[in-house]
Protein backbone atom coordinates (compact mmCIF):
# COMPACT_ATOMS: atom_id res chain seq x y z
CA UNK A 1 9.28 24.00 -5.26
CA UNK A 2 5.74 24.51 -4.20
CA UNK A 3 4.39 22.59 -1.12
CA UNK A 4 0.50 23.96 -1.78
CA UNK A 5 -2.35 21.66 -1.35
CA UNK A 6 -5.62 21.23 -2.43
CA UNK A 7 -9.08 19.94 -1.67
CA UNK A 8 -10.41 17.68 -4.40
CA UNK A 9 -13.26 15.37 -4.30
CA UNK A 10 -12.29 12.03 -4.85
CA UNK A 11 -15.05 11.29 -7.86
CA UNK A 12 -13.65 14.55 -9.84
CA UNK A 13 -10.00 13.54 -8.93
CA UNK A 14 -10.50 9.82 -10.10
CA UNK A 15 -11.99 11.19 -13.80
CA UNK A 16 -9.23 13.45 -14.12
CA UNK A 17 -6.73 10.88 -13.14
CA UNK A 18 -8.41 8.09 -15.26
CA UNK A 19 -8.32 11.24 -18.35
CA UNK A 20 -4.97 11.66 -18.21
CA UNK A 21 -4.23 7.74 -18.40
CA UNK A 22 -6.46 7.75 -21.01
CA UNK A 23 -4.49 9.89 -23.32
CA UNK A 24 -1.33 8.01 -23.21
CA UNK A 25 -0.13 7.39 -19.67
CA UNK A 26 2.12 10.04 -19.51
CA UNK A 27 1.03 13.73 -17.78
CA UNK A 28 0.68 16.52 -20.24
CA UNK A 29 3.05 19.52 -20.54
CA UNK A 30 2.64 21.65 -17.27
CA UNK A 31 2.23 25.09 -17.12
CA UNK A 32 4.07 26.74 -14.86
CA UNK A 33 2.25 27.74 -11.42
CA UNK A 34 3.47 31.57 -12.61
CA UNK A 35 1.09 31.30 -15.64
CA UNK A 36 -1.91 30.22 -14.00
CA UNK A 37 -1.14 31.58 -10.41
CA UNK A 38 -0.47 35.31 -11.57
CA UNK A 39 1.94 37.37 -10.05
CA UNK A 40 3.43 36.33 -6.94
CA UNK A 41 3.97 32.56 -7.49
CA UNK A 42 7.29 30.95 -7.98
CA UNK A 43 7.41 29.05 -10.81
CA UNK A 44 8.07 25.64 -9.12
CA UNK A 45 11.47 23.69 -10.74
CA UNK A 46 11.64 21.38 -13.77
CA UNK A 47 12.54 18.32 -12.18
CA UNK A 48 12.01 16.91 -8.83
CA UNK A 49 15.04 15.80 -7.09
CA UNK A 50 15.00 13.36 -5.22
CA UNK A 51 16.58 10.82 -2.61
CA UNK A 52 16.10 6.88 -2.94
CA UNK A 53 16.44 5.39 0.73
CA UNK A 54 16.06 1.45 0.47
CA UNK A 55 16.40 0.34 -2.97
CA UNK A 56 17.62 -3.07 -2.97
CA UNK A 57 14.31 -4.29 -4.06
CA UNK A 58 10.98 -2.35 -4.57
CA UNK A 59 12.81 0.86 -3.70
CA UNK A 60 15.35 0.03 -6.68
CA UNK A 61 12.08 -0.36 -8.83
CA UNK A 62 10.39 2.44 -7.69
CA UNK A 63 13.86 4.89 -8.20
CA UNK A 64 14.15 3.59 -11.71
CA UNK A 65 10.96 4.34 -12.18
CA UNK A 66 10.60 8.01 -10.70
CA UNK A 67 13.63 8.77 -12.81
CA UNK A 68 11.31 7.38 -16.38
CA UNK A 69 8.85 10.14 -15.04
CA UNK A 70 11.20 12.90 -15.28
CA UNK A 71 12.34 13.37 -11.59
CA UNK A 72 16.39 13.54 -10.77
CA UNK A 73 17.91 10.66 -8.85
CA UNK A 74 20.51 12.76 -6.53
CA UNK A 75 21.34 10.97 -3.28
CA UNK A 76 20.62 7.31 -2.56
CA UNK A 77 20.78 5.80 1.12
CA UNK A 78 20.70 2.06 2.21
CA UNK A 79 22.35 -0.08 4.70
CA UNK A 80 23.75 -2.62 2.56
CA UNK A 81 25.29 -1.42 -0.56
CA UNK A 82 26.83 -5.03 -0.93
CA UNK A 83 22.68 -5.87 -1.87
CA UNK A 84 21.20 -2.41 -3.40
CA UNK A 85 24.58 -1.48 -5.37
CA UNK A 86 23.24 -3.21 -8.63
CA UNK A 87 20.83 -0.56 -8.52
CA UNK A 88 22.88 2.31 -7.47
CA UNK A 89 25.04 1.56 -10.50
CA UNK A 90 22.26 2.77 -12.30
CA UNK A 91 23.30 6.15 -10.89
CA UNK A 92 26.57 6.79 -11.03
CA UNK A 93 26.28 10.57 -9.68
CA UNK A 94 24.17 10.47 -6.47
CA UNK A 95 25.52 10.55 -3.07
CA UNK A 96 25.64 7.66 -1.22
CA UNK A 97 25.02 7.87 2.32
CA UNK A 98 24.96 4.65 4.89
CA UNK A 99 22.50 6.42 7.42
CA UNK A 100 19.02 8.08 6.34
CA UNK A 101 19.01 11.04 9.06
CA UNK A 102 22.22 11.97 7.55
CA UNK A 103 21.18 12.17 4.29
CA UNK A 104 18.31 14.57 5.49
CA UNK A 105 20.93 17.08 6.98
CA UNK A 106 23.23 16.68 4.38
CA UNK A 107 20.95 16.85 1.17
CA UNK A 108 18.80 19.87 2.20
CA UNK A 109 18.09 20.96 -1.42
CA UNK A 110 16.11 17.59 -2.21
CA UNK A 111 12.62 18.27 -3.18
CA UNK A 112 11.20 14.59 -2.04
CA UNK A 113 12.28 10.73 -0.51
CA UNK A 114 10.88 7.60 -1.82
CA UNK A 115 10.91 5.02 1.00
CA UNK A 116 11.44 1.01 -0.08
CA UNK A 117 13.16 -0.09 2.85
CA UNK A 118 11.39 -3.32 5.35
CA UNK A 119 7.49 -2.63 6.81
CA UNK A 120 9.58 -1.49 10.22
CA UNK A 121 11.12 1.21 9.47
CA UNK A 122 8.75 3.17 7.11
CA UNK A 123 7.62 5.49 9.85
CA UNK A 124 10.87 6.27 11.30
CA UNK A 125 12.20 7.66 7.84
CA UNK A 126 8.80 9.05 6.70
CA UNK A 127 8.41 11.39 10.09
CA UNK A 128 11.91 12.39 9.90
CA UNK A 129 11.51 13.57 6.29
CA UNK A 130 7.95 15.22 6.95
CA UNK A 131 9.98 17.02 9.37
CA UNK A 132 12.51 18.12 6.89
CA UNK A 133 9.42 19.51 4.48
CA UNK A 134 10.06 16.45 2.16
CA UNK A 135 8.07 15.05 -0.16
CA UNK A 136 7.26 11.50 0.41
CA UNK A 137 6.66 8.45 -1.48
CA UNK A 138 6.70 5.33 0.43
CA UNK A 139 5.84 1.79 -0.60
CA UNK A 140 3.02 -0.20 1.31
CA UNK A 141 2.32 -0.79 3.62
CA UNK A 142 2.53 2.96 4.90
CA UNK A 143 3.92 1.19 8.50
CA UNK A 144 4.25 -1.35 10.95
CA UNK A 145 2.06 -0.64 12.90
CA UNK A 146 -1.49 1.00 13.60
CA UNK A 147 -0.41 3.69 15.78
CA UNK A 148 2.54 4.44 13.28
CA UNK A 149 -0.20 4.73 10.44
CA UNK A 150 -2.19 6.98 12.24
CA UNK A 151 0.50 9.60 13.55
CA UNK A 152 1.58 9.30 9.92
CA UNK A 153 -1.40 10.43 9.08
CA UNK A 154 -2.02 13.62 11.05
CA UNK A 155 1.85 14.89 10.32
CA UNK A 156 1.08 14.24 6.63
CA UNK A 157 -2.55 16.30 6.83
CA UNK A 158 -0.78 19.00 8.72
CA UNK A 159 2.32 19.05 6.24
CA UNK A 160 2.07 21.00 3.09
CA UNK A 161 3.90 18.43 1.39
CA UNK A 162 2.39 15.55 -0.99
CA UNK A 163 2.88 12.33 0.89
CA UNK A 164 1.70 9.11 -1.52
CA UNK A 165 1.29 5.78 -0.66
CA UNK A 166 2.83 3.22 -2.33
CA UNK A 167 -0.39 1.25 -3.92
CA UNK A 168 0.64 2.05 -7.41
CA UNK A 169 -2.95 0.28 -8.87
CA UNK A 170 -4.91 3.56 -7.35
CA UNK A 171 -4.05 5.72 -10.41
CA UNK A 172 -4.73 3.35 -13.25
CA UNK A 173 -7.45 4.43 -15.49
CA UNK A 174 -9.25 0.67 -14.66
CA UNK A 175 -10.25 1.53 -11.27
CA UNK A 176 -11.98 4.84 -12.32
CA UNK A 177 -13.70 2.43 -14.59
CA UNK A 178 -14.64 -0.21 -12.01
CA UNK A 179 -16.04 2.24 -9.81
CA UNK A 180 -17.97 4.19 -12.20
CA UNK A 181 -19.29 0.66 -12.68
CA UNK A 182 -20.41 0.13 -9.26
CA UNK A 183 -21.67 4.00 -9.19
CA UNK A 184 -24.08 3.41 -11.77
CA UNK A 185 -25.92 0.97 -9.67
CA UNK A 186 -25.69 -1.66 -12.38
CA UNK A 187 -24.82 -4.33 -9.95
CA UNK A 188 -27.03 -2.55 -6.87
CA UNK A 189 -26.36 -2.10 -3.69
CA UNK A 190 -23.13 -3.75 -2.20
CA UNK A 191 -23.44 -5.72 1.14
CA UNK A 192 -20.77 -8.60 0.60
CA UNK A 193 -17.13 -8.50 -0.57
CA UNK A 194 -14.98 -11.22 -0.97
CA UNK A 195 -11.10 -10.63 -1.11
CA UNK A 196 -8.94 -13.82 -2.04
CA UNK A 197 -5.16 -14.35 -2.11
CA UNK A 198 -3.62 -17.46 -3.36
CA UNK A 199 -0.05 -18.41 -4.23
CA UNK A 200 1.70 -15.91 -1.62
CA UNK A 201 2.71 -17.96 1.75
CA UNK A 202 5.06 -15.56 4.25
CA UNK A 203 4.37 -18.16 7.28
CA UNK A 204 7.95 -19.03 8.51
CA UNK A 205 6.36 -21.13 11.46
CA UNK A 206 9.27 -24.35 9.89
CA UNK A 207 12.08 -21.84 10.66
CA UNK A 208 11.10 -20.55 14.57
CA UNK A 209 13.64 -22.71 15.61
CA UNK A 210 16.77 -20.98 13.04
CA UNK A 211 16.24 -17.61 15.30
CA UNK A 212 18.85 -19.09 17.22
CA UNK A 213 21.64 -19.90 14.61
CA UNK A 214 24.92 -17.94 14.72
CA UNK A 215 25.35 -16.54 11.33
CA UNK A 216 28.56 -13.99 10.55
CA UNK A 217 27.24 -10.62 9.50
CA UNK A 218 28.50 -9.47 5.73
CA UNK A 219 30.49 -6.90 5.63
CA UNK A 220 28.66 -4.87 3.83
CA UNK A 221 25.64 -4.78 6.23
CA UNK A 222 24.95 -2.59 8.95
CA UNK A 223 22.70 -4.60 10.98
CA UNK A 224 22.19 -2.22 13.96
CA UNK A 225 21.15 0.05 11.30
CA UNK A 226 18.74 -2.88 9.53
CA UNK A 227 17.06 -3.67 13.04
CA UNK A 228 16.26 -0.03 13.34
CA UNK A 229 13.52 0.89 16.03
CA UNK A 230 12.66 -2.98 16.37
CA UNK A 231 13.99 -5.49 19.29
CA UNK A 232 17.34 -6.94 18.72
CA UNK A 233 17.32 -9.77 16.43
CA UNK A 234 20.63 -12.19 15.26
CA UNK A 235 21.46 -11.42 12.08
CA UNK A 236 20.03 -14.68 9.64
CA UNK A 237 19.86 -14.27 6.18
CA UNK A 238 16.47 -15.53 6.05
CA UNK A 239 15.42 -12.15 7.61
CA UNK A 240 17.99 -9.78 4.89
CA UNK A 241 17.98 -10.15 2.16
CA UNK A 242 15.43 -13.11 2.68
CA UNK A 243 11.56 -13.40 4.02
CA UNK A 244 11.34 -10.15 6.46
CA UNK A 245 8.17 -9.78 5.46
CA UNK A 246 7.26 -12.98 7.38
CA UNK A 247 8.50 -12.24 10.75
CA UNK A 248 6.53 -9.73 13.11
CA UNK A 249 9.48 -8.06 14.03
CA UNK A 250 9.98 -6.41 10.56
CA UNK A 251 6.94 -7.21 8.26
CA UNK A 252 3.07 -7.52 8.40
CA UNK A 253 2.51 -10.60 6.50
CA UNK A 254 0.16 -10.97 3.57
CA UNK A 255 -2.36 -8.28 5.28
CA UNK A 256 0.28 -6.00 5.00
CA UNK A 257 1.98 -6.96 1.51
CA UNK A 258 -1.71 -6.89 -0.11
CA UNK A 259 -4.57 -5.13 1.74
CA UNK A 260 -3.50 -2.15 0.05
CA UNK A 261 -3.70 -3.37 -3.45
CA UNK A 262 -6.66 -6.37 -3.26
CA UNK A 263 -9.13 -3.78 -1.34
CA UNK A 264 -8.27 -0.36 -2.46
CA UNK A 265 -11.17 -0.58 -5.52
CA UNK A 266 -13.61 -1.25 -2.95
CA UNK A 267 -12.62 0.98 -0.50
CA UNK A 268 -12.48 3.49 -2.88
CA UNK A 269 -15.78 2.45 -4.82
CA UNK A 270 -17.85 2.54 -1.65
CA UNK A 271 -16.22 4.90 0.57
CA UNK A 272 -15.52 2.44 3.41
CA UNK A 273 -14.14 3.83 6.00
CA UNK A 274 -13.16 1.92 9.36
CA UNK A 275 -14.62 -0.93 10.61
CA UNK A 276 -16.53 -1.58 13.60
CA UNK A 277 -15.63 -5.43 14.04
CA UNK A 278 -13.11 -8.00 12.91
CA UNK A 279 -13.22 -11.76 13.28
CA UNK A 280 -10.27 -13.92 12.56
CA UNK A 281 -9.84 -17.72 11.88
CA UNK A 282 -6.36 -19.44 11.32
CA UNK A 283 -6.05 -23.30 11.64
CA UNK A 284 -3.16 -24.44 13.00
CA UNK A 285 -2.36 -20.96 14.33
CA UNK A 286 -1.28 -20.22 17.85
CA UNK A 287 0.01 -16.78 18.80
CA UNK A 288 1.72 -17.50 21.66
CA UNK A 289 3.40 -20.09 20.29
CA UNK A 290 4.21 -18.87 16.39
CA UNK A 291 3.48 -14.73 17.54
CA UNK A 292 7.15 -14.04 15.52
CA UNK A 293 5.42 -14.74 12.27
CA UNK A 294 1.83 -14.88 10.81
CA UNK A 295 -1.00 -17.47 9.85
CA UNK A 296 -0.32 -20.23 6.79
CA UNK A 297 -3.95 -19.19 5.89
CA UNK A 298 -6.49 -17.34 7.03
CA UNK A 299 -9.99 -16.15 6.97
CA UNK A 300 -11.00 -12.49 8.14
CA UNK A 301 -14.42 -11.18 8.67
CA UNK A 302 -14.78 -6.98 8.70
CA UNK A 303 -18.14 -5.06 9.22
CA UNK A 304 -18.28 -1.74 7.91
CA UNK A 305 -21.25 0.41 9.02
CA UNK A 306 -23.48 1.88 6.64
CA UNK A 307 -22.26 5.42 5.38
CA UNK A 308 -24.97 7.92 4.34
CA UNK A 309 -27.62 6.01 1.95
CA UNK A 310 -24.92 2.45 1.33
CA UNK A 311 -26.21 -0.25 3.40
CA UNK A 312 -23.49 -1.77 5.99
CA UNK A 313 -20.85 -4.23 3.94
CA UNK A 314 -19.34 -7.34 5.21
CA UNK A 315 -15.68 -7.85 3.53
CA UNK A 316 -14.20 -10.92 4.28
CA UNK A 317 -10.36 -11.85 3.70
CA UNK A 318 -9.15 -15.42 2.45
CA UNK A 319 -5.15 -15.84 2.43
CA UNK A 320 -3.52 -19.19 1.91
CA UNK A 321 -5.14 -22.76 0.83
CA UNK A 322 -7.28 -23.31 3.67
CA UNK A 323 -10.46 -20.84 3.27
CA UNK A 324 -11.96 -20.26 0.09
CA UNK A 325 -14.56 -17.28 -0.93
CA UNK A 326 -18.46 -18.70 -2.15
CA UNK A 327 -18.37 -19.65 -5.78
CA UNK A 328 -21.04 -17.85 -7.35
CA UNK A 329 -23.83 -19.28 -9.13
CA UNK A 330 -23.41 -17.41 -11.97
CA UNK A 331 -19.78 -18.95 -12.90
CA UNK A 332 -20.64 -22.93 -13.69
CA UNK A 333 -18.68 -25.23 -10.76
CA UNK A 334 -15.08 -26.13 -11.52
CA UNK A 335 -14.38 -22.81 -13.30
CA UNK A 336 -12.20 -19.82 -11.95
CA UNK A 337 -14.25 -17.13 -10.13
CA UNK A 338 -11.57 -15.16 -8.77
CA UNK A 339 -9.31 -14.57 -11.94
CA UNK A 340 -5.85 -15.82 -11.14
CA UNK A 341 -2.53 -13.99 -11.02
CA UNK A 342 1.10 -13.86 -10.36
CA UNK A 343 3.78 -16.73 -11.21
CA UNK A 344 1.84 -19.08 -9.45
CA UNK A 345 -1.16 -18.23 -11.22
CA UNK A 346 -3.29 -18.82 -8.04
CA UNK A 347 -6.56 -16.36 -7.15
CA UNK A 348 -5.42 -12.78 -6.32
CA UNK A 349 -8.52 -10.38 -6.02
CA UNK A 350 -12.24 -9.78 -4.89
CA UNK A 351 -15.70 -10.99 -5.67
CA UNK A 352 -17.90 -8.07 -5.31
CA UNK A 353 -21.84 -8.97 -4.36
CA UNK A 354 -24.60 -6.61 -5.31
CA UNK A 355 -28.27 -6.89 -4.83
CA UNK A 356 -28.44 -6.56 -8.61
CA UNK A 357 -25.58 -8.37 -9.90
CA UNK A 358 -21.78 -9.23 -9.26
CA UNK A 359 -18.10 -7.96 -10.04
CA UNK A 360 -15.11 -10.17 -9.93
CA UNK A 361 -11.96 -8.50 -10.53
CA UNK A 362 -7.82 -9.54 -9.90
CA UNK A 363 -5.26 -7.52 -8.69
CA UNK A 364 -3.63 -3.75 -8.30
CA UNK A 365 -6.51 -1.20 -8.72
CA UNK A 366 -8.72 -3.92 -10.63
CA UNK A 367 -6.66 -3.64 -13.58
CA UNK A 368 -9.25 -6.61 -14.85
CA UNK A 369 -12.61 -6.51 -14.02
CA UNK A 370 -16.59 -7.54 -15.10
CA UNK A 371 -19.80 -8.02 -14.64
CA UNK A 372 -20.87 -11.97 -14.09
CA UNK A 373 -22.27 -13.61 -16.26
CA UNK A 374 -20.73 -12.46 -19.88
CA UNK A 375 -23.92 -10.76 -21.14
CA UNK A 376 -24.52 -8.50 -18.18
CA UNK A 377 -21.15 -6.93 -18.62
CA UNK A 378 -21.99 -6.75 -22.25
CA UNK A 379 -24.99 -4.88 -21.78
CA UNK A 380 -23.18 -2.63 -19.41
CA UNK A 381 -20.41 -2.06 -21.63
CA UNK A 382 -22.64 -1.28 -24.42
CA UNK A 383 -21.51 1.95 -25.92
CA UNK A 384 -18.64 1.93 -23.66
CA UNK A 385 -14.73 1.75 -24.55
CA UNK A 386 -12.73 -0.23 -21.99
CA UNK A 387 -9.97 2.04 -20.35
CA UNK A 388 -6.40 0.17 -21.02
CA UNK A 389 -4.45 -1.71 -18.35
CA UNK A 390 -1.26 -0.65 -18.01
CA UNK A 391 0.37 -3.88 -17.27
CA UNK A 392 -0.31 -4.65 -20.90
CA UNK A 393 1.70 -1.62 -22.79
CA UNK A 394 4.80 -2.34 -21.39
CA UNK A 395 5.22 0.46 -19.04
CA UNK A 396 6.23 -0.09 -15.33
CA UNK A 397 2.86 -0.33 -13.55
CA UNK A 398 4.08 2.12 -10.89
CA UNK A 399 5.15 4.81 -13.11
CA UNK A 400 1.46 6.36 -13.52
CA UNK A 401 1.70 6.44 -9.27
CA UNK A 402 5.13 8.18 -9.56
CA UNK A 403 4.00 10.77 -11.85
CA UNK A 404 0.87 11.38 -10.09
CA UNK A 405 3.06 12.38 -6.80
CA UNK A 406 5.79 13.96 -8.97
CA UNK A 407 3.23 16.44 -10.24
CA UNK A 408 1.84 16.75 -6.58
CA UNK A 409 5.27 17.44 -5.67
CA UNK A 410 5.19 20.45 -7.95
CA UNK A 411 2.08 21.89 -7.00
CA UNK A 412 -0.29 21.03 -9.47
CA UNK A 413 -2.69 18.76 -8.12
CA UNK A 414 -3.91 16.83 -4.90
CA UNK A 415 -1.78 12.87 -5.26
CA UNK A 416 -4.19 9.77 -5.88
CA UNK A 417 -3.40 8.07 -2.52
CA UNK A 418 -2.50 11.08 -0.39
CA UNK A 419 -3.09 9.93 3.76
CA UNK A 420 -6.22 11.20 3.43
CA UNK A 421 -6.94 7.89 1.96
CA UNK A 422 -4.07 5.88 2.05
CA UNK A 423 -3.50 6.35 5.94
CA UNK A 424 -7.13 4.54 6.82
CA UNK A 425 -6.68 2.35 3.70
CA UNK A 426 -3.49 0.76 5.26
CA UNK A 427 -5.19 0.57 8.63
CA UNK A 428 -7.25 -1.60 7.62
CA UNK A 429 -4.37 -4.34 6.74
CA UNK A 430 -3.13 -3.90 10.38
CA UNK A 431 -6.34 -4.10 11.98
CA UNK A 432 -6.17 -7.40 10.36
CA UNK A 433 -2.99 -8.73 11.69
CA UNK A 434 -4.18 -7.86 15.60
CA UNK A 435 -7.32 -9.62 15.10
CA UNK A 436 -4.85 -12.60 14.06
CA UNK A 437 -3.74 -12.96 17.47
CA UNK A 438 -7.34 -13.06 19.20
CA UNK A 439 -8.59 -16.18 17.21
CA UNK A 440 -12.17 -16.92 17.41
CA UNK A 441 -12.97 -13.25 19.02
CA UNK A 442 -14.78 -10.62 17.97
CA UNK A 443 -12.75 -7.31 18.22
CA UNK A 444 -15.09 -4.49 18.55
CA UNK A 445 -12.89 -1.23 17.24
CA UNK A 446 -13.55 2.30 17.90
CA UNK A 447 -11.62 3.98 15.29
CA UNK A 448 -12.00 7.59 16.62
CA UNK A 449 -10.71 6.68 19.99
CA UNK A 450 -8.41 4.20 18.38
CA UNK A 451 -9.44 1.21 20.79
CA UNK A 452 -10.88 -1.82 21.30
CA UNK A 453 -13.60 -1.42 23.95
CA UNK A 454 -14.72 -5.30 24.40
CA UNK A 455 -10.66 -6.87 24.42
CA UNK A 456 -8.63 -4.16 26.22
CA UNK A 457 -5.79 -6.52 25.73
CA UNK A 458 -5.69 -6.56 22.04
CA UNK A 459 -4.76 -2.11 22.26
CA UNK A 460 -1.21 -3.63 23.44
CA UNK A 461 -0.72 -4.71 20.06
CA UNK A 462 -1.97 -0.80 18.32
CA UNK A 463 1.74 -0.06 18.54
CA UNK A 464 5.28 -2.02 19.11
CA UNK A 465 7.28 -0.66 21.65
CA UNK A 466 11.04 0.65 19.93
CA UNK A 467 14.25 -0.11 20.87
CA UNK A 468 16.00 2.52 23.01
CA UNK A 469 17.12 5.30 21.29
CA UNK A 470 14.64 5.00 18.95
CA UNK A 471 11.28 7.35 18.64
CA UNK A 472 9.18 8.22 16.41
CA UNK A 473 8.26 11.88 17.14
């Protein structure tokens, strides 16, 4: 199995990507490495194999869905097979193992690890497979905290493995064609973004008080093993199986859940980078009193410098009911701006402000997007075919993602959201969750340094301290 990597500009990897999705959402035949490579190359295996660890939910997806691309399901992990064993039924003829660092010494002739278990303990199992030359694949977001994200990062760039994060809208052909959009200049030059999220509520603020309850552990749950590298918690069931993603301890809220799909077209689009500032507002939020989960709603300011010839962008976060993005003038008052999504069918993307025009577009890698009003995007489109969403052909949306790393896992191209990207992408989400617990203050960052040089007190919260026993390194 090759472990090569290579350097590929993000423009020429996005039109390949958006190509090959093009032609029927499925990769094309490869050729071996020994036919293109000449003598001396390995010709890299047929089929990836590879180990599922945390599947009871998105991991269970994510494994069904690596094994539709064409990779080999061989050894599954999880601490509760009493909650993932509906999808390890699935396959009958991997090796269960209760214990991830286990599996690692045990399975050494696994190519690659897809990662779907709780925000806290993606690190812990990504590190230890980067140090067992593993491919990775691990769902947003990448950790639990920044620090986490950003020794992630360098261990992945110094790897030669292919490391993908798990924002599976990044590789459908509609975000090539949103950013070619906002390439072209047709709506100008981009100062103001707008990112909204409606209909998702992790705040668990009503249940502080349950932390206390006495509940019997099932028997099918290692809970020592759940808690991982966090602080001792009682078991509840509204952590496992229930809302983890609500409680500090193990999740990052909505930032976490979403940043990684709602802003990756603009990050990518206009080349971000890290902020310089962050502002937060919460109503009703108090961090010393309700630190153990996040805001009902909130409203996040982020100034990005300017980069090269773009002008400096202001992108400004909305989740909850209580903060809502401008309506713009060109959508008449009462209508949707934002176009709405999920069960709930509440507002789940970005309005995009140009000097020249405007983009609104909804979730995962603006799978829908356009010009405002109608006959601008008409006249942009003229000519033009719109690429297909994915969501609409029946396919799992993540399986373009999967085979995108599978083939990076062979050797045969750079992955969409490598660390590179992804790593900075995701830090973004957890700058976001410090800033909600200095309300009202402006949080100067200094990404290079990797501090905050006007609230020294807020670099406490770059990194969560783990449980003995427990490191990271």
């Amino acid at each position: 199995m090759s472990k090569s990597k290579k350097s590929i500009p993000r423009r020429q990897f996005l039109k390949s990507a958006a190509a090959l999705a093009t032609a029927g959402a499925v990769f094309p035949q490869i050729v071996p490495r020994h036919v293109v490579g000449g003598a001396g190359h390995t010709a890299p295996s047929d089929t990836v194999l590879v180990a599922g660890i945390g599947f009871g939910s998105m991991g269970g997806y994510d494994i069904r869905s690596a094994d539709r691309s064409g990779a080999k399901i061989v050894a599954l992990c999880d601490v509760d097979f009493g909650y993932a064993g509906k999808n390890a039924e699935q396959f009958p003829k991997a090796k269960k193992y209760d214990d991830y660092r286990r599996l690692l010494e045990k399975e050494k002739g696994i190519d690659a690890v897809i990662i779907g278990t709780p925000d806290h303990t993606h690190a812990m199992i990504a590190m230890a497979a980067l140090q067992h030359d593993k491919h990775v694949y691990c769902e947003k977001p990448l950790a639990h905290s920044l620090y986490e994200v950003r020794m992630l990062t360098e261990a992945a760039r110094e790897s030669k493995v292919a490391f993908q994060l798990g924002n599976q809208g990044h590789t459908y052909p509609t975000i090539h064609e949103f950013c070619e959009c906002v390439w072209s200049g047709a709506i100008g030059e981009v100062r103001e973004i707008h990112i909204q999220l409606q209909g998702y509520n992790y705040n668990q603020v009503d249940r502080l008080a349950r932390q206390e309850e006495d509940h019997p552990i099932p028997k099918t749950l290692d809970w020592n093993a759940w808690v991982g590298p966090s602080e001792m918690r009682k078991f509840n069931p509204m952590y496992h199986p229930g809302a983890w993603r609500g409680w500090s301890n193990f999740g990052t809220g909505m930032l976490g859940d979403w940043t990684c799909h709602l802003v990756d077209p603009v990050y990518t689009a206009l080349d971000l980078g890290a902020p310089t500032s962050i502002y937060a507002e919460a109503e009703g939020y108090d961090y010393k009193i309700h630190g153990a989960t996040f805001p009902k709603s909130s409203k996040i300011r982020y100034e990005f410098p300017a980069r090269g010839q773009r002008p400096p962008v202001t992108l400004t976060w909305y989740d909850g009911d209580l903060y809502e993005p401008p309506h713009p003038e060109e959508i008449p008052a009462g209508e949707v701006s934002i176009p709405l999504s999920g069960r709930a069918q509440k507002p789940v993307g970005a309005l995009v402000v140009g000097d020249k025009g405007k983009i609104v577009y909804s979730t995962h890698g603006a799978a829908q997007w356009k010009i405002i009003p109608e006959e601008k995007m008409n006249e942009y489109m003229a000519g033009k075919t719109r690429a297909p969403d994915p969501r609409g052909t029946g396919m799992p949306e993540n399986v373009l993602h999967l085979q995108d790393w599978l083939t990076a896992c062979k050797g045969y191209n750079e992955n969409a959201s490598n660390l590179d990207y992804g790593g900075p992408l995701t830090e973004i989400a957890m700058l976001g969750t410090i800033s909600q617990r200095f309300l009202g203050t402006e949080l100067e960052w200094d990404a290079e340094h990797m501090t905050f040089p006007n609230q020294p007190l807020a670099n406490q919260f770059l990194h969560t301290p783990y449980r003995e026993g427990w490191t990271l390194t």
